[in-house]
N, C-alpha and C. Protein backbone atom coordinates (compact mmCIF):
# COMPACT_ATOMS: atom_id res chain seq x y z
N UNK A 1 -12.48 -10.54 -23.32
CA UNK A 1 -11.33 -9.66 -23.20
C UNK A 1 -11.27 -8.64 -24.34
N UNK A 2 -11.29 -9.70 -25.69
CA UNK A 2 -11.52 -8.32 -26.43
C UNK A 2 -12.57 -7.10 -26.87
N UNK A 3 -13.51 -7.57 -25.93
CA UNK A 3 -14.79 -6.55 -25.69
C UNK A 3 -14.13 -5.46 -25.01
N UNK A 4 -13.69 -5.51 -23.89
CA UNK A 4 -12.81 -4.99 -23.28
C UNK A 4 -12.11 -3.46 -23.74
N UNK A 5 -11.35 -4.22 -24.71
CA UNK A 5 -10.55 -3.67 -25.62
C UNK A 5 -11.21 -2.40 -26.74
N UNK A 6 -12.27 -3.01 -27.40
CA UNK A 6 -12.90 -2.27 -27.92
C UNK A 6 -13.50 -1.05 -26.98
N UNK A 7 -14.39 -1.83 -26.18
CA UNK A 7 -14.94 -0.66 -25.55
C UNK A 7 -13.84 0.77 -25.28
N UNK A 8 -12.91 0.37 -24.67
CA UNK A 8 -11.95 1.18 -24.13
C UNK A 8 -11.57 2.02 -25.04
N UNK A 9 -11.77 1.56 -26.55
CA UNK A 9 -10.85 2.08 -27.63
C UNK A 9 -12.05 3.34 -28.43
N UNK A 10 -13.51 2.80 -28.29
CA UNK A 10 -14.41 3.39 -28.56
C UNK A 10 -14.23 4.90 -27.28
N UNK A 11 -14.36 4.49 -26.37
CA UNK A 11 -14.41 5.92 -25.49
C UNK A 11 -13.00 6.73 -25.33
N UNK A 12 -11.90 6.50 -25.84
CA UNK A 12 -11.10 6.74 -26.14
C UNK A 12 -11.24 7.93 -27.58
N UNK A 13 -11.74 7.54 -28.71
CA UNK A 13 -12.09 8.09 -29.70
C UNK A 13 -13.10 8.92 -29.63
N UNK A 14 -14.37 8.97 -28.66
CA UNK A 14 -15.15 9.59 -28.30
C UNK A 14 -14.28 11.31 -27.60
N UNK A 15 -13.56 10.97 -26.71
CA UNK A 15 -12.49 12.19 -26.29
C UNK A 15 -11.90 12.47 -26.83
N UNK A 16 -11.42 12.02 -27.99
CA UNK A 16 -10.54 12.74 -28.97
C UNK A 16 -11.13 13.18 -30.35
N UNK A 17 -12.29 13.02 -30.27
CA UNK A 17 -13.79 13.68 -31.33
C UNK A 17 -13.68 15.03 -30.47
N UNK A 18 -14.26 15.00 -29.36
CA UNK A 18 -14.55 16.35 -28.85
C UNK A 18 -13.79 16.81 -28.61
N UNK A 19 -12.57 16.66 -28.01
CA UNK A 19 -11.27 17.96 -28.18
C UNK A 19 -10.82 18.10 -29.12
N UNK A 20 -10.92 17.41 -30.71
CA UNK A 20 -10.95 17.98 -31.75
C UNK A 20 -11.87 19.08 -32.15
N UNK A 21 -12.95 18.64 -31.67
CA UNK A 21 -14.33 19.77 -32.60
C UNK A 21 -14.17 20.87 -31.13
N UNK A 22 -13.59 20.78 -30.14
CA UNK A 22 -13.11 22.45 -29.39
C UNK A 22 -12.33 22.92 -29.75
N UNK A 23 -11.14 21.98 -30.17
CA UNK A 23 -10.05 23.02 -31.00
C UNK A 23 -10.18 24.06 -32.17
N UNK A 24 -11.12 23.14 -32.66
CA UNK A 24 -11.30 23.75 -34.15
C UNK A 24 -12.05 24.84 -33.93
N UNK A 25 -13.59 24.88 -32.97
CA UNK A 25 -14.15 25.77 -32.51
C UNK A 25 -13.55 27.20 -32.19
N UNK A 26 -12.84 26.81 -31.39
CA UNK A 26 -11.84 27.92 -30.63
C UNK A 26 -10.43 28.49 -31.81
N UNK A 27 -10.16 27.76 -32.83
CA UNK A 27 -9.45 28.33 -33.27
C UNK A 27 -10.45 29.56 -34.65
N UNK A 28 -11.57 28.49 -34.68
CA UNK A 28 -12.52 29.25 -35.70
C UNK A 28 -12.87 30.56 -35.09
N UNK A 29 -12.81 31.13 -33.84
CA UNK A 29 -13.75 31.94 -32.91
C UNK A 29 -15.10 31.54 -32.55
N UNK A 30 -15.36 30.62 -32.62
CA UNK A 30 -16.43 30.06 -32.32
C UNK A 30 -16.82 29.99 -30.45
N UNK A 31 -17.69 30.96 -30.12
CA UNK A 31 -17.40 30.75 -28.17
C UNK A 31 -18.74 29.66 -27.67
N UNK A 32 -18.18 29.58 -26.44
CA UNK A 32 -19.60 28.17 -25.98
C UNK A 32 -21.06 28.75 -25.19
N UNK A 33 -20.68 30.27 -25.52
CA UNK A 33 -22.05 30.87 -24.57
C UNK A 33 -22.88 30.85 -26.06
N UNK A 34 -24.17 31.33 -25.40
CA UNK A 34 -25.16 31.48 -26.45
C UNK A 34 -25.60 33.30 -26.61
N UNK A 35 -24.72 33.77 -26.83
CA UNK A 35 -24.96 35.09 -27.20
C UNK A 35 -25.31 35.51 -28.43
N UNK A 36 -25.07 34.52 -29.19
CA UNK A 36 -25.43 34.72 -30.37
C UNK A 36 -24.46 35.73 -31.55
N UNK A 37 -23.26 36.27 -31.21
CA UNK A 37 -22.76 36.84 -31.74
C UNK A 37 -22.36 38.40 -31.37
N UNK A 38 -23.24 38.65 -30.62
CA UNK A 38 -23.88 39.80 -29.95
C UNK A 38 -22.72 40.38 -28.35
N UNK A 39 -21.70 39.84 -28.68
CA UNK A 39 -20.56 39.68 -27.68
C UNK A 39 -20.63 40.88 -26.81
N UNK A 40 -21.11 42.43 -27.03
CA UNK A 40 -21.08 43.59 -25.85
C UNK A 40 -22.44 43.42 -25.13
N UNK A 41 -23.01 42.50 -25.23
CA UNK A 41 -24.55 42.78 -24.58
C UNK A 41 -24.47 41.17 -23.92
N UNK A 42 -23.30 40.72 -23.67
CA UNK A 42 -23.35 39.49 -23.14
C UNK A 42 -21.97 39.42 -22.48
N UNK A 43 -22.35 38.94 -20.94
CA UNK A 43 -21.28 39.13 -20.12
C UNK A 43 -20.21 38.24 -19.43
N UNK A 44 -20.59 36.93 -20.74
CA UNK A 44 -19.89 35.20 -20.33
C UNK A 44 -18.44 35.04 -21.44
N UNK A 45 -18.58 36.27 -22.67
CA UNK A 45 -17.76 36.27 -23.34
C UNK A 45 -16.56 36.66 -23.26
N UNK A 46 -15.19 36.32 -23.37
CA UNK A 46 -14.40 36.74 -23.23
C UNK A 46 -14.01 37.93 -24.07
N UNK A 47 -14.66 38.12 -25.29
CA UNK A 47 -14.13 39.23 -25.85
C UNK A 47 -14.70 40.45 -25.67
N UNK A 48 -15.92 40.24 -24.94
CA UNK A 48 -16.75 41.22 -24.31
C UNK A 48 -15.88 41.96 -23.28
N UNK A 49 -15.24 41.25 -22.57
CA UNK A 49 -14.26 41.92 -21.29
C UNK A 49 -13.53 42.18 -21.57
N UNK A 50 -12.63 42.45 -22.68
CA UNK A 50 -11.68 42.68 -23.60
C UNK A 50 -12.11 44.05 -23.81
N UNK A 51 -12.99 44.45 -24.31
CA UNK A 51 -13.65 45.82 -24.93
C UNK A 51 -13.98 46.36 -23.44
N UNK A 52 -14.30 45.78 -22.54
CA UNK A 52 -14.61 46.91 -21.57
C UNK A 52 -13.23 47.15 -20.55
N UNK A 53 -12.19 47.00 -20.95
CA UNK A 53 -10.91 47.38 -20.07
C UNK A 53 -10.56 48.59 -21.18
C-alpha cells in the first residue's frame, strides 16, 4: 500500500517539476520552438506574428 503511495507522490512531483521549469521559461522569454533566437525568420513564434501585424 505504501508503494502505492509513493509512487503516486513521485509522479505527482514529476508534474509539478515541469510546470515549474515552463513557468519560469515563459516568464524568462524563453519559447519552445527551435529558432534559435532568430524570431522574424521563424514562423512558430509568437513574437514573430506580433511584428508582422
Amino acid at each position: 500500500m505504501w508503494l502505492s503511495y509513493l509512487l503516486i507522490g513521485l509522479i505527482g512531483a514529476a508534474f509539478v517539476a515541469i510546470v515549474t521549469v515552463g513557468i519560469r521559461n515563459r516568464r524568462l522569454g524563453k519559447h519552445s520552438c527551435s529558432c534559435g533566437g532568430n524570431c522574424g525568420a521563424c514562423g512558430c513564434c509568437p513574437s514573430a506574428k506580433k511584428e508582422e501585424k
